[in-house]
C-alpha atoms as a PDB file:
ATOM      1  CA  UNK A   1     116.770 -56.551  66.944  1.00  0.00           C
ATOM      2  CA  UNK A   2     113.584 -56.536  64.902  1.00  0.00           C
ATOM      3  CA  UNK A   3     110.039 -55.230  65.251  1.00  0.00           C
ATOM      4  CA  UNK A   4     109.289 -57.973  67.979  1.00  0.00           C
ATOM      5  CA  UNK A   5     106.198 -60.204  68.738  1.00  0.00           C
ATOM      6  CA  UNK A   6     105.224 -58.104  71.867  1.00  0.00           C
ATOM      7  CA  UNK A   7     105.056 -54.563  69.325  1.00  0.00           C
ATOM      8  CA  UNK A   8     103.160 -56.605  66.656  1.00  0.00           C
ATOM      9  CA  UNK A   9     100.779 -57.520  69.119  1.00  0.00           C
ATOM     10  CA  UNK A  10     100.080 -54.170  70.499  1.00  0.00           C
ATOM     11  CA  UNK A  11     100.071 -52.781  67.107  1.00  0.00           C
ATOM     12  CA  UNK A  12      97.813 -55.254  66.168  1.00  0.00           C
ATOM     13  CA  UNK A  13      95.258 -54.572  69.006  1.00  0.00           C
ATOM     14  CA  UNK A  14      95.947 -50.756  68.564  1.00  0.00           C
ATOM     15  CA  UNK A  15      94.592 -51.222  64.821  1.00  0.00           C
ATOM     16  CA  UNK A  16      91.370 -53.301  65.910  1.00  0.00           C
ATOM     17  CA  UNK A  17      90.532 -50.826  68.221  1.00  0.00           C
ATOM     18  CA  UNK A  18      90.535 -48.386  66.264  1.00  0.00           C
ATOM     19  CA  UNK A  19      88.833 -49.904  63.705  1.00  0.00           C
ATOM     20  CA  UNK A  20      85.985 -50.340  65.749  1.00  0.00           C
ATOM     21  CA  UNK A  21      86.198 -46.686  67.253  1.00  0.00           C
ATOM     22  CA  UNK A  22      86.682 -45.525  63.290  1.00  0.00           C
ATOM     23  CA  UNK A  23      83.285 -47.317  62.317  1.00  0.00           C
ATOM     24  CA  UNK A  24      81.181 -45.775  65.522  1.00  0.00           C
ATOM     25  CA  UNK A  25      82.624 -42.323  64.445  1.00  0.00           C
ATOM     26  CA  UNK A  26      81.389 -42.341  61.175  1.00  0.00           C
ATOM     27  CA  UNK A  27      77.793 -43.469  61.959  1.00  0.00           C
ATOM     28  CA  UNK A  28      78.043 -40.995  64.823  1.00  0.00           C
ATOM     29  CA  UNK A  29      78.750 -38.181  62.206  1.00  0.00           C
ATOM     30  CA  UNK A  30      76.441 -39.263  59.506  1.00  0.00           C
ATOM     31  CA  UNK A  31      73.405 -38.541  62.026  1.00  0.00           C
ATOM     32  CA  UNK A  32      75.004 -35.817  64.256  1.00  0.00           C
ATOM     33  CA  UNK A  33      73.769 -32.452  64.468  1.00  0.00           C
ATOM     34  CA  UNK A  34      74.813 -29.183  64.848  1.00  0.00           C
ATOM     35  CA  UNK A  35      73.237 -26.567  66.781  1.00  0.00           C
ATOM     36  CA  UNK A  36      71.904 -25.313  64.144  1.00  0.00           C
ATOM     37  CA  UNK A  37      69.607 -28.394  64.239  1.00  0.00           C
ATOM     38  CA  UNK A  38      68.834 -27.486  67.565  1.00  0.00           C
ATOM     39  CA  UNK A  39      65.206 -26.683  68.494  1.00  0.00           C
ATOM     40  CA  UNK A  40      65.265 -27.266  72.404  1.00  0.00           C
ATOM     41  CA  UNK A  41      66.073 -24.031  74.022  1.00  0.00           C
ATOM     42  CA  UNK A  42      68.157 -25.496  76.657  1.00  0.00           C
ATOM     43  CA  UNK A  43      70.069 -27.653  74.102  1.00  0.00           C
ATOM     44  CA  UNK A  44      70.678 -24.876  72.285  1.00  0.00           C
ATOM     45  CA  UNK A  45      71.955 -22.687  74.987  1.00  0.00           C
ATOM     46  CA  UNK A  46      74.118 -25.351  76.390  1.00  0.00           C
ATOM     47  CA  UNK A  47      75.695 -26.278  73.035  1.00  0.00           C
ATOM     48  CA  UNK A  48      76.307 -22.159  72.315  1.00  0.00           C
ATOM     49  CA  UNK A  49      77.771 -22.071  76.304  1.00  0.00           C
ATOM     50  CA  UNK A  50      79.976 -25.485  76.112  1.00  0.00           C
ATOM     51  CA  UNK A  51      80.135 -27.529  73.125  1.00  0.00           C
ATOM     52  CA  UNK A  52      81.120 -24.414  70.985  1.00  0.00           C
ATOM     53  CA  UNK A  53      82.957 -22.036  73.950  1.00  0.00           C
ATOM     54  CA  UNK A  54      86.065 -21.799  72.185  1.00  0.00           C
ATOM     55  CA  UNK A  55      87.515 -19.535  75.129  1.00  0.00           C
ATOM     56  CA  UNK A  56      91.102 -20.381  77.102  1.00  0.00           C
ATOM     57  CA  UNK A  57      90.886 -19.618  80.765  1.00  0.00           C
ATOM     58  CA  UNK A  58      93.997 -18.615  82.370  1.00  0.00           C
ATOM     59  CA  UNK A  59      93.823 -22.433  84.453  1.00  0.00           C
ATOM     60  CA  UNK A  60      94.402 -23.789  81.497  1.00  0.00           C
ATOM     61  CA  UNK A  61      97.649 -22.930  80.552  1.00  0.00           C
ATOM     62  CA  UNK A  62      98.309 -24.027  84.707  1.00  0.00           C
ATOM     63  CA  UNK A  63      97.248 -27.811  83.712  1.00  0.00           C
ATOM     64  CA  UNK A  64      98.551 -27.708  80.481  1.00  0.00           C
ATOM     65  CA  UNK A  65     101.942 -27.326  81.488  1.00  0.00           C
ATOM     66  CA  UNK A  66     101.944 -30.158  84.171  1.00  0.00           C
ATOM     67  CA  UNK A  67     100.367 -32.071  81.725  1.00  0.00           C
ATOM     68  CA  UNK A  68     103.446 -31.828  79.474  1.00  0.00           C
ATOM     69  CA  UNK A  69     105.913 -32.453  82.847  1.00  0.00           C
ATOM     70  CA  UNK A  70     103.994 -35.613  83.314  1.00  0.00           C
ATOM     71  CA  UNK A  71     104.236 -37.099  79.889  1.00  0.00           C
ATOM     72  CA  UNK A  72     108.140 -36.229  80.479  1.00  0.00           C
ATOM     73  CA  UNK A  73     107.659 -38.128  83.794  1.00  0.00           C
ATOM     74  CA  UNK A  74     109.781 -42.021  83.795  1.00  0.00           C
ATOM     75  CA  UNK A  75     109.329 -43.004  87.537  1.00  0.00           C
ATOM     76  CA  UNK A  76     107.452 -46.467  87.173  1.00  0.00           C
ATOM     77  CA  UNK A  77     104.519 -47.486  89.158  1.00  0.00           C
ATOM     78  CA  UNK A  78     103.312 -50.833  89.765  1.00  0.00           C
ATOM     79  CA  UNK A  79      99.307 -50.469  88.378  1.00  0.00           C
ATOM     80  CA  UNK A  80      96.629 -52.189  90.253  1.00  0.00           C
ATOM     81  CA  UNK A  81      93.983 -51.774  87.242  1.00  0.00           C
ATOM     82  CA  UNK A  82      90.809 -52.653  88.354  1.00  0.00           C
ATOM     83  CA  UNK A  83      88.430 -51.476  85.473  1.00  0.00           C
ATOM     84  CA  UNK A  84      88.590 -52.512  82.003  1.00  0.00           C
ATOM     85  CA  UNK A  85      92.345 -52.097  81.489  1.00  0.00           C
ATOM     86  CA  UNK A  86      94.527 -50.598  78.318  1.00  0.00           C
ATOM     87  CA  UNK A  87      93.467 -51.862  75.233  1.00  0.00           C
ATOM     88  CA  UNK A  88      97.885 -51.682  74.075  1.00  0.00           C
ATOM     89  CA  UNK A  89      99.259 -53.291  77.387  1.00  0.00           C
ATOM     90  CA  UNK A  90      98.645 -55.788  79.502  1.00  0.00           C
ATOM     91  CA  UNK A  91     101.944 -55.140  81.798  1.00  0.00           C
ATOM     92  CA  UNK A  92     101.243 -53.656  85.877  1.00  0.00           C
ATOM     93  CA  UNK A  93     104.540 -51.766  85.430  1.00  0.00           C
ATOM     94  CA  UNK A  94     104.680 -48.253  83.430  1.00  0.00           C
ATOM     95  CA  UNK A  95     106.004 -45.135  83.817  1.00  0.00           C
ATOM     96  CA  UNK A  96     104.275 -42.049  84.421  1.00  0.00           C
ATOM     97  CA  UNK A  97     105.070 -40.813  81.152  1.00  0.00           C
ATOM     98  CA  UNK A  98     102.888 -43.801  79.286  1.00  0.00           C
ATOM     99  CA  UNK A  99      99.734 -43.041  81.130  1.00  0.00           C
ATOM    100  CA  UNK A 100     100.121 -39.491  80.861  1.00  0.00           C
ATOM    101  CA  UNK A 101     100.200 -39.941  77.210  1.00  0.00           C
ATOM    102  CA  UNK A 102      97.545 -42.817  77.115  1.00  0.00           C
ATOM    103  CA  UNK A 103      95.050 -42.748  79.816  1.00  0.00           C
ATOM    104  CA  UNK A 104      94.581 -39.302  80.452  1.00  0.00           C
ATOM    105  CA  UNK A 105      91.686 -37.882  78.765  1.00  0.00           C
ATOM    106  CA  UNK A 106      93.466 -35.083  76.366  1.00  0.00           C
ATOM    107  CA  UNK A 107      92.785 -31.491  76.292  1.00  0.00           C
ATOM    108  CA  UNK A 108      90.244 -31.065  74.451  1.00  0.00           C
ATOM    109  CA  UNK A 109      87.773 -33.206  76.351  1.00  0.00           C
ATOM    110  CA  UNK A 110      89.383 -31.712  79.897  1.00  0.00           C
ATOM    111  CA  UNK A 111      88.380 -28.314  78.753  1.00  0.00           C
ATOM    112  CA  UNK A 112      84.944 -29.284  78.035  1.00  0.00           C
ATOM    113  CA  UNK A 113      84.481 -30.776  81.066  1.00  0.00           C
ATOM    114  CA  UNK A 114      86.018 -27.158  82.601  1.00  0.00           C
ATOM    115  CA  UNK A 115      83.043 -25.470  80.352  1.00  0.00           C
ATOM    116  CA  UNK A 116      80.781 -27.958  81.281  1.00  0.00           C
ATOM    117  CA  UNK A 117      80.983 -27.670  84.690  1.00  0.00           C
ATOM    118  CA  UNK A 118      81.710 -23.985  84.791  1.00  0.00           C
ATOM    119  CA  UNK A 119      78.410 -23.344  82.969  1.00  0.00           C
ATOM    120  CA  UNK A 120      76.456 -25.741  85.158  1.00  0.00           C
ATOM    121  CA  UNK A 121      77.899 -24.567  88.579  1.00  0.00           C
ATOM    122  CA  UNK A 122      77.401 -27.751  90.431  1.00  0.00           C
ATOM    123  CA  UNK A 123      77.826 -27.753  93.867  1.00  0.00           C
ATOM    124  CA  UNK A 124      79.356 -31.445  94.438  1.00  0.00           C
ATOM    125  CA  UNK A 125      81.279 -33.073  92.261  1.00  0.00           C
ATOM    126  CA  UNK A 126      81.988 -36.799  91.811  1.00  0.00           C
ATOM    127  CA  UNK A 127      84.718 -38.131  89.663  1.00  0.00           C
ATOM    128  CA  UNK A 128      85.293 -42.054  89.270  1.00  0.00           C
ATOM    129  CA  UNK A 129      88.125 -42.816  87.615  1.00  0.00           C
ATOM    130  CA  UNK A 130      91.170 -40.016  88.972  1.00  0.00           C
ATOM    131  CA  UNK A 131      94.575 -41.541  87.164  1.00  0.00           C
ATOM    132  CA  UNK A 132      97.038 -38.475  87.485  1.00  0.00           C
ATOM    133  CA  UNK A 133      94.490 -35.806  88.300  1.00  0.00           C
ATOM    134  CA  UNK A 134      94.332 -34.055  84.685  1.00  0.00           C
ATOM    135  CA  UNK A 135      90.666 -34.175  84.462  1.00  0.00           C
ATOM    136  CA  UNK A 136      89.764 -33.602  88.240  1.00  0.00           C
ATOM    137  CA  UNK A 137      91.984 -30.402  88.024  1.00  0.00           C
ATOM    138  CA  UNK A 138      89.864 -29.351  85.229  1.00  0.00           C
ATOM    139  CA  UNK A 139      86.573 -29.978  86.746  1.00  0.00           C
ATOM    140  CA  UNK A 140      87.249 -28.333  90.270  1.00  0.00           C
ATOM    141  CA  UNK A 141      89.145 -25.425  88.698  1.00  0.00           C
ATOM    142  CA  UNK A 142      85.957 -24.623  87.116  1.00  0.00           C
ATOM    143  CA  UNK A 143      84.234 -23.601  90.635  1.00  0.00           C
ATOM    144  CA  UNK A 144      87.086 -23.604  93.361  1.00  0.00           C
ATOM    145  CA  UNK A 145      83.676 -23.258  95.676  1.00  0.00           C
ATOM    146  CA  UNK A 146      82.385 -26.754  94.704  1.00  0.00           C
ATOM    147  CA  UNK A 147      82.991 -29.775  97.077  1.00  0.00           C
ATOM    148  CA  UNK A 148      84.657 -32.189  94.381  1.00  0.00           C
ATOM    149  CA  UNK A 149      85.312 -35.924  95.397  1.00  0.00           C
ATOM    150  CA  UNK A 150      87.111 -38.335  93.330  1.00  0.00           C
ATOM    151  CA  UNK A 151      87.822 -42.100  92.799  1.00  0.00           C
ATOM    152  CA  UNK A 152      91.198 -43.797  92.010  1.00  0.00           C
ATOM    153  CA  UNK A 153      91.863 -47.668  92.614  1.00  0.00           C
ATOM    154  CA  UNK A 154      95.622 -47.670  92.257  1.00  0.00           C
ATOM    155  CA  UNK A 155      97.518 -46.229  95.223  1.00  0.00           C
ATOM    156  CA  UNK A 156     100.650 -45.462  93.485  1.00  0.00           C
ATOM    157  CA  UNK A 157      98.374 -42.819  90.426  1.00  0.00           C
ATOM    158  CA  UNK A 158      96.457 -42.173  93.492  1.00  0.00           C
ATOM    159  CA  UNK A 159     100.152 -40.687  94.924  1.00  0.00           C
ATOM    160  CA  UNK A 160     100.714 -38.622  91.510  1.00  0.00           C
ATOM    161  CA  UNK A 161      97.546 -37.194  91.420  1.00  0.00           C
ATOM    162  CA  UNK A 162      97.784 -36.130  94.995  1.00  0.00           C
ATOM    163  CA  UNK A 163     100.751 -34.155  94.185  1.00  0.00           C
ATOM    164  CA  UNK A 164      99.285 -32.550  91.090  1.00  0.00           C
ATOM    165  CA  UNK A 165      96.470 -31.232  93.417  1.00  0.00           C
ATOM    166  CA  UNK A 166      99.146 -29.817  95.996  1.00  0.00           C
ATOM    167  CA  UNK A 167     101.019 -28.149  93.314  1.00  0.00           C
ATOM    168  CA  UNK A 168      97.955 -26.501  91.565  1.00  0.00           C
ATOM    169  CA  UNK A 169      96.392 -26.105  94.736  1.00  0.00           C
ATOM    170  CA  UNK A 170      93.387 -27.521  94.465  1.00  0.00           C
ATOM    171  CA  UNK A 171      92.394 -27.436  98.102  1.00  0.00           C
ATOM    172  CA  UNK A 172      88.848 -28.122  97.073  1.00  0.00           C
ATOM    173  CA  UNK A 173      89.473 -32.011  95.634  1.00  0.00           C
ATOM    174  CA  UNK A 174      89.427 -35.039  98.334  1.00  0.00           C
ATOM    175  CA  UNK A 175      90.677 -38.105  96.517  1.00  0.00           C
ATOM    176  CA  UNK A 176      89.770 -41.551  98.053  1.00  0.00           C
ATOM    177  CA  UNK A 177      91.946 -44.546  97.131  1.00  0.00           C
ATOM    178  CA  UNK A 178      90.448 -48.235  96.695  1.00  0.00           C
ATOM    179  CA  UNK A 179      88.208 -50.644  95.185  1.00  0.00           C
ATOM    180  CA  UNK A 180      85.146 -48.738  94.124  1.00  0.00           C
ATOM    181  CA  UNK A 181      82.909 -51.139  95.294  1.00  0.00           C
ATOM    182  CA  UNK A 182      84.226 -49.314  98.778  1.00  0.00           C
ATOM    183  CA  UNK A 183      84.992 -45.853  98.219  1.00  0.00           C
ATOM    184  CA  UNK A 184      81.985 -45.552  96.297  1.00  0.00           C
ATOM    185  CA  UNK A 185      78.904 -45.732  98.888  1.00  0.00           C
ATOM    186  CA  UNK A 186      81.498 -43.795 101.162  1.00  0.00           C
ATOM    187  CA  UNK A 187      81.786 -40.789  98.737  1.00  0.00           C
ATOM    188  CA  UNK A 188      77.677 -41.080  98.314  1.00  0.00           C
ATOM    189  CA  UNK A 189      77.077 -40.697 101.578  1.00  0.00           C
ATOM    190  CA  UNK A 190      79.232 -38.365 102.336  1.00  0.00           C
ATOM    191  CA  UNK A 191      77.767 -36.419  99.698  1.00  0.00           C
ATOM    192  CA  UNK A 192      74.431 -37.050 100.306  1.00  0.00           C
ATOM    193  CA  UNK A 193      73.157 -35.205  97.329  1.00  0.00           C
ATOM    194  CA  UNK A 194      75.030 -35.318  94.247  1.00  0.00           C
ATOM    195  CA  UNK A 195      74.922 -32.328  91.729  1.00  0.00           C
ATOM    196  CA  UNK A 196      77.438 -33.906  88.846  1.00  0.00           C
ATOM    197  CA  UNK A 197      78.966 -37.328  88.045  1.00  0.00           C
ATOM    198  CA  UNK A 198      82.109 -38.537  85.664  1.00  0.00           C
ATOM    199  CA  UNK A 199      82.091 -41.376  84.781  1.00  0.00           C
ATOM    200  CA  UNK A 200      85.269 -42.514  83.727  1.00  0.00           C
ATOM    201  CA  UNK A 201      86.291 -45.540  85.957  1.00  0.00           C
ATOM    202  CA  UNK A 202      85.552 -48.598  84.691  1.00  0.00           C
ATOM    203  CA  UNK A 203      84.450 -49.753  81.169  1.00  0.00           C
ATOM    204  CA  UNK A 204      82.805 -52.440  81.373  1.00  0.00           C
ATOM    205  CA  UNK A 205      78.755 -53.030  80.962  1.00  0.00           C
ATOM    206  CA  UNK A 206      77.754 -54.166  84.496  1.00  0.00           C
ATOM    207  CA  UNK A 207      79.942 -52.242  86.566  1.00  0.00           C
ATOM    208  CA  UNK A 208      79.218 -48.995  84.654  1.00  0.00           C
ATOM    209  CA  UNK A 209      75.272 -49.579  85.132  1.00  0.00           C
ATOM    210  CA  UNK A 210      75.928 -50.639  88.843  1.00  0.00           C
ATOM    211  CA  UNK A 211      77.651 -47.507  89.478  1.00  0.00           C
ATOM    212  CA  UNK A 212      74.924 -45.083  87.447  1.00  0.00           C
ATOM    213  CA  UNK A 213      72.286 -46.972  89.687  1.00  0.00           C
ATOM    214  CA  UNK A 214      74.172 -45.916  92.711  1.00  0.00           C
ATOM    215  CA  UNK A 215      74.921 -42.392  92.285  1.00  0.00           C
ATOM    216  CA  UNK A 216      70.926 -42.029  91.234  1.00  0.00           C
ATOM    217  CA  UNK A 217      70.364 -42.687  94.492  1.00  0.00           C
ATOM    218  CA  UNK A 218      71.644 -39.358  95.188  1.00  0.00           C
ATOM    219  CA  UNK A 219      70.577 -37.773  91.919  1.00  0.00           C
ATOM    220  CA  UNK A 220      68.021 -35.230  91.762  1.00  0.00           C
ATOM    221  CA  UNK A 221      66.322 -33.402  88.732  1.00  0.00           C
ATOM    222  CA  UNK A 222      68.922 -30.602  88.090  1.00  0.00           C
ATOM    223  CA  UNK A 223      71.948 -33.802  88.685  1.00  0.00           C
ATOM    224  CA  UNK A 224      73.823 -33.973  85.625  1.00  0.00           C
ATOM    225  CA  UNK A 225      75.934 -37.274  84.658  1.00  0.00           C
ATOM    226  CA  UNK A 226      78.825 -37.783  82.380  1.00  0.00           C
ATOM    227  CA  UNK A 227      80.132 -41.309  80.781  1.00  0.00           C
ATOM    228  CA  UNK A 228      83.296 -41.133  79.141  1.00  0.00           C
ATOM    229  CA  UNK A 229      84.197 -43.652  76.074  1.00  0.00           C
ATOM    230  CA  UNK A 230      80.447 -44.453  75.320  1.00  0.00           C
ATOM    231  CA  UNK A 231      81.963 -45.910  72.404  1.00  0.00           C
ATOM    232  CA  UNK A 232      84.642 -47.782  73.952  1.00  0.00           C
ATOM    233  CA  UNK A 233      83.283 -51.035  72.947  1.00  0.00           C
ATOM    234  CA  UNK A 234      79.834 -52.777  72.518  1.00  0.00           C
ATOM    235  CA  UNK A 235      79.801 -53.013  76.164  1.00  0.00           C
ATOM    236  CA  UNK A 236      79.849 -49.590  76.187  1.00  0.00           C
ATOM    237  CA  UNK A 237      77.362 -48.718  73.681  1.00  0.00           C
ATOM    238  CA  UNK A 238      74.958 -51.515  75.138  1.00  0.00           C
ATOM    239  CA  UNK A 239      75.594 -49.439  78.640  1.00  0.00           C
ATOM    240  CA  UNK A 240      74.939 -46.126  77.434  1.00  0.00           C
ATOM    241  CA  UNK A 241      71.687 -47.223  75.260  1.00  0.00           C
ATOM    242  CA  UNK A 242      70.752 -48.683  78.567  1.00  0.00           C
ATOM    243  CA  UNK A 243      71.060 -45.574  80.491  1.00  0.00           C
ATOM    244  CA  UNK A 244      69.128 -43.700  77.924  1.00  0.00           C
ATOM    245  CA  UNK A 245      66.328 -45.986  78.355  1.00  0.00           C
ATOM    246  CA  UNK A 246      65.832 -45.737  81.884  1.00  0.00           C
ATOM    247  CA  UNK A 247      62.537 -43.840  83.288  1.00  0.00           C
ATOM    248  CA  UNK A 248      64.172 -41.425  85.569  1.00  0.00           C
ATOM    249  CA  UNK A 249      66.510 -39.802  82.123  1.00  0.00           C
ATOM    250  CA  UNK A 250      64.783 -37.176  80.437  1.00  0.00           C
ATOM    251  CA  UNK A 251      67.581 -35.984  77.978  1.00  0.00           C
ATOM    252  CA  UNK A 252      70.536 -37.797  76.789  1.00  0.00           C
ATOM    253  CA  UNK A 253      73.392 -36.005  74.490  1.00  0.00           C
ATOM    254  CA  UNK A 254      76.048 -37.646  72.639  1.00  0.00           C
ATOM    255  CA  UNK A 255      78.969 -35.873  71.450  1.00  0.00           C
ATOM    256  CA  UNK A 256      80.819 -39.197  70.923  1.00  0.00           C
ATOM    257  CA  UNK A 257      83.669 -39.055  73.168  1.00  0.00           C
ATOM    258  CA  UNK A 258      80.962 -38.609  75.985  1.00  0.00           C
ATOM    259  CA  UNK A 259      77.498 -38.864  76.847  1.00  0.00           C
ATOM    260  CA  UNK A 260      75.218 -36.268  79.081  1.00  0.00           C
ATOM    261  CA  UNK A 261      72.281 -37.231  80.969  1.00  0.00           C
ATOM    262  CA  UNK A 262      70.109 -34.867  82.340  1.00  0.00           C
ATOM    263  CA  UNK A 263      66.854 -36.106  84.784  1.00  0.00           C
ATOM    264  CA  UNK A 264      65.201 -32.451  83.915  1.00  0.00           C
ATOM    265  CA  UNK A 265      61.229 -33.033  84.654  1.00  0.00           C
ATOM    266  CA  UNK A 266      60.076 -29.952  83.336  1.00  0.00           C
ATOM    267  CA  UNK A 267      61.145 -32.103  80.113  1.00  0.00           C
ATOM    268  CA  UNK A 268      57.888 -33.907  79.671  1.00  0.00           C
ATOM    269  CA  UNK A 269      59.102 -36.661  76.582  1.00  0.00           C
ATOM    270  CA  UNK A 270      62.415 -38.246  76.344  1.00  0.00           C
ATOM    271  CA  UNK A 271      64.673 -37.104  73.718  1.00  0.00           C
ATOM    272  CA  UNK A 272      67.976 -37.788  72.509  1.00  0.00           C
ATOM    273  CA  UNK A 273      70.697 -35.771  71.077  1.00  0.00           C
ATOM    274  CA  UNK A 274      73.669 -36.593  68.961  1.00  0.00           C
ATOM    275  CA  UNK A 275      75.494 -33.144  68.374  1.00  0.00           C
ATOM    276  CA  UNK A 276      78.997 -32.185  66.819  1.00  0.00           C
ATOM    277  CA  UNK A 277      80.765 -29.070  66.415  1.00  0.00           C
ATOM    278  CA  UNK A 278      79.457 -26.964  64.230  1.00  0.00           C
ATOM    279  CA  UNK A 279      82.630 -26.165  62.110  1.00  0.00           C
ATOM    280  CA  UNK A 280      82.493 -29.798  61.479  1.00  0.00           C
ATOM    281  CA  UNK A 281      79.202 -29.671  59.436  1.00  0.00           C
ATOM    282  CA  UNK A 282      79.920 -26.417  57.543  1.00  0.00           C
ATOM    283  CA  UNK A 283      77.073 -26.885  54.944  1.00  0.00           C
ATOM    284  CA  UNK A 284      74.378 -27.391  58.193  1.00  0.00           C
ATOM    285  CA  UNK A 285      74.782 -23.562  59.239  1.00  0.00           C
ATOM    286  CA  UNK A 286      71.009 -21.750  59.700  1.00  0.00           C
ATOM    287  CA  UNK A 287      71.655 -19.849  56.376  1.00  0.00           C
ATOM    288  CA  UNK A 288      72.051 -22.421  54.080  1.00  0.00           C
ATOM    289  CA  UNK A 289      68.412 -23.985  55.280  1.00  0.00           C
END
């Protein structure tokens, strides 16, 4: 039958996008840090607590597993994709199975989001951007006490995730379906005050800067905001260097597959971090200095 134009094209794609992400990563390591690097006592505490917590919580092994039954999953769904869209396919119809293996953010990234937020204790979430749930299960597992509230545009994911919360029970997550341009200033004021954003919605420039200027409505100085895929594309980086720059962010960190911003006041000039695991600089440990 042949390789076929259609799989050239996606492999073609596939390569240039990962040429691009290939290039970001290694100017991203030549200038990363470890904590060793570290002089900010709060950096340094909340690299030691997340970045490097190399624990496994009993949860995990929970979302693990349906994480596996969902990349086994073949019902097709008809996508309404109303962000940026797969860089490999352009086609509304896939199963289960291919988002579970190429949209949802992978394991390593969910658990850091778990560390993240179960070091931080935030007590309302926001998530933009649900697809089957993987993340959001994650991130409310962390603190079944926190009010979490997330975002999904296509009904039918919508429908998956809401089963994945049922069958965890995850009574603490209230997922509203729709155009974000609606469900957003719902979820804002019904929150009121927001403790902790992801970001991981839409990637494109303008609509990820007109959602960070919504939620910091509701922001406050211990409000904490994550952007996945600040690397995505130049969009992306333009985005995230935008976000850095505005007045009301006191400390940024980039760990390359996301970016932190804190609005801490007590943190009288900006700075910026770009950190990486440790065991991924060997020769920057504090006794070779």
């Amino acid at each position: 039958m042949g390789f076929g134009i259609w799989n050239l094209h996606k492999l073609i794609i596939f390569a240039l996008v990962n040429t691009h992400l290939i290039q970001q990563y290694l100017r991203y390591y030549a200038r990363a840090r470890t904590r060793y690097r570290v002089h900010s006592p709060f950096v340094f505490e909340l690299v030691n607590e997340v970045l490097e917590d190399e624990r496994y919580f009993y949860v995990f092994e929970d979302i693990e597993r349906l994480r596996v039954n969902l990349s086994r999953d073949k019902r097709m769904l008809e996508v309404t994709d109303l962000g940026a869209g797969s860089h490999t396919t352009k086609s509304n119809q896939r199963s289960v199975q291919s988002i579970a293996r190429s949209a949802v953010t992978p394991s390593r990234y969910t658990q850091f989001l778990f560390s993240l937020v179960h070091y931080l204790k935030p007590k309302t979430l926001l998530e933009m951007g649900t697809s089957l749930g993987i993340s959001t299960l994650y991130q409310a597992k962390a603190d079944g006490r926190a009010q979490v509230i997330t975002l999904e545009g296509c009904p039918e994911i919508a429908a998956i995730a809401q089963e994945n919360f049922k069958r965890l029970k995850a009574n603490n997550i209230e997922l509203m379906t729709g155009d974000f341009s609606n469900t957003l200033p719902q979820a804002l004021s019904k929150m009121q005050r927001i403790d902790y954003v992801f970001f991981d919605g839409n990637h494109r420039k303008m609509a990820t800067l007109n959602y960070f200027h919504q939620a910091l409505k509701y922001a406050h100085e211990g409000s904490v905001f994550v952007f996945d895929d600040i690397y995505w594309s130049e969009e992306m980086m333009e985005a995230w260097e935008e976000i850095k720059a505005h007045p009301q962010v006191t400390l940024t960190i980039d760990i390359f597959y996301m970016g932190i911003v804190f609005f801490r006041k007590e943190q009288v000039t900006k700075e910026h971090f770009t950190l990486i695991d440790s065991w991924k600089k060997p020769w920057s440990m504090g006794f070779f200095n």
